[in-house]
Protein backbone atom coordinates (compact mmCIF):
# COMPACT_ATOMS: atom_id res chain seq x y z
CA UNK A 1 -127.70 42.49 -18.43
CA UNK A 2 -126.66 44.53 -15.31
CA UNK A 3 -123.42 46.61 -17.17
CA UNK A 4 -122.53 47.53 -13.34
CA UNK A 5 -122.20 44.43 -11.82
CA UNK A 6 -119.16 43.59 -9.90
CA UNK A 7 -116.52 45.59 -7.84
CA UNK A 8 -114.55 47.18 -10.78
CA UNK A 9 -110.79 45.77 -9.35
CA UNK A 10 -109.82 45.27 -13.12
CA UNK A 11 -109.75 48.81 -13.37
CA UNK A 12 -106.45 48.41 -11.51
CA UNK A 13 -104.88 45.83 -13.14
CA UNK A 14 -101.64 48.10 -14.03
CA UNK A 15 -101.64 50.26 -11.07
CA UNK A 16 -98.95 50.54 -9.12
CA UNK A 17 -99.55 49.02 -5.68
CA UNK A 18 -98.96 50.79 -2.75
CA UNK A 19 -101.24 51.23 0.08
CA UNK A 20 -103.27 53.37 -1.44
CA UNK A 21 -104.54 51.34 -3.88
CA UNK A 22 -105.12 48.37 -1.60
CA UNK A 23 -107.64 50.32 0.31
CA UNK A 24 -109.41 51.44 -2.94
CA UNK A 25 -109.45 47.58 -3.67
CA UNK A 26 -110.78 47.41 -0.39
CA UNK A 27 -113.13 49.92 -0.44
CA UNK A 28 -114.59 48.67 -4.30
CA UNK A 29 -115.22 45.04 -2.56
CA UNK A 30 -116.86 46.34 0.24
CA UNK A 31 -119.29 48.81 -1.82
CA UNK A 32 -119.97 46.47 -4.55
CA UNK A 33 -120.85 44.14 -1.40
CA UNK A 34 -123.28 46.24 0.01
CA UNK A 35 -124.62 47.42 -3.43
CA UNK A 36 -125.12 44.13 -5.49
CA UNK A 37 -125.24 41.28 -2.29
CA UNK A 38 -127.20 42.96 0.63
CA UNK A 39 -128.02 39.20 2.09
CA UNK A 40 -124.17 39.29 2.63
CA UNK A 41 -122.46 40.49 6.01
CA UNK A 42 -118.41 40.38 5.03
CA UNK A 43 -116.80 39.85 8.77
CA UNK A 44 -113.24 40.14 7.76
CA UNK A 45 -111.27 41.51 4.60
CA UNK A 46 -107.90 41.56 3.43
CA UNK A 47 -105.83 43.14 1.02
CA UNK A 48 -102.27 42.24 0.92
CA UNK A 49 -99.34 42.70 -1.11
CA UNK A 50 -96.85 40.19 -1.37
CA UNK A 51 -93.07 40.80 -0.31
CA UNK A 52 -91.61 37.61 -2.16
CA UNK A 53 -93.93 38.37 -5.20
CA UNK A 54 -93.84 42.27 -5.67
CA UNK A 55 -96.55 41.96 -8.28
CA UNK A 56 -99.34 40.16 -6.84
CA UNK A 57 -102.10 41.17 -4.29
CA UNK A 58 -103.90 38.59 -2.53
CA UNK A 59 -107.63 39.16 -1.31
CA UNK A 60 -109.66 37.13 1.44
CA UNK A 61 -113.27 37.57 2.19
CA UNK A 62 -114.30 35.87 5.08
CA UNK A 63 -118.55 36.74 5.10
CA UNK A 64 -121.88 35.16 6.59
CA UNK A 65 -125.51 35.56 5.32
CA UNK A 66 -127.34 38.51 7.08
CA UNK A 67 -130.54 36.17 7.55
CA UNK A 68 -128.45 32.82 8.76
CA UNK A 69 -125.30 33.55 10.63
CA UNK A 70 -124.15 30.32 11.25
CA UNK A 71 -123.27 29.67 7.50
CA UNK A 72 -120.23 31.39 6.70
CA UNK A 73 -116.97 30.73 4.48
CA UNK A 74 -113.85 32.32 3.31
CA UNK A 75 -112.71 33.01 -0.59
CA UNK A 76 -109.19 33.75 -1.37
CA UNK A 77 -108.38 35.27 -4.55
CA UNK A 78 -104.82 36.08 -6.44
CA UNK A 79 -104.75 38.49 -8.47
């Protein structure tokens, strides 16, 4: 029941991608982040386009929990 929830990338499914919208991407993932998962610390994220498959981003979230650093992971997501 939260309308809000989540980081809003499907707004860009058409978009053209250029650089510009890869750091909005980035930018939506790191606000919804901080908005929605405070307990989350994200340590490294990236946004890249592919050369070999023009139409496809791929995004990796490496994060830890805020109140136990040592537990950490990575999620990779094509979109």
């Amino acid at each position: 029941m939260q309308p809000e929830f989540g980081c809003d990338i499907h707004s860009m499914l058409f978009e053209n991608i250029t650089e510009d919208m890869l750091e909005t991407v980035r930018f939506a993932i790191v606000s919804a982040t901080e908005r929605w998962m405070p307990f989350l610390e994200v340590r490294e994220l990236d946004v890249v386009s592919l050369k070999e498959e023009p139409n496809k981003i791929d995004i990796t979230v490496s994060y830890r929990f805020r109140n136990n650093p040592n537990v950490t992971d990575t999620i990779t997501v094509s979109v």
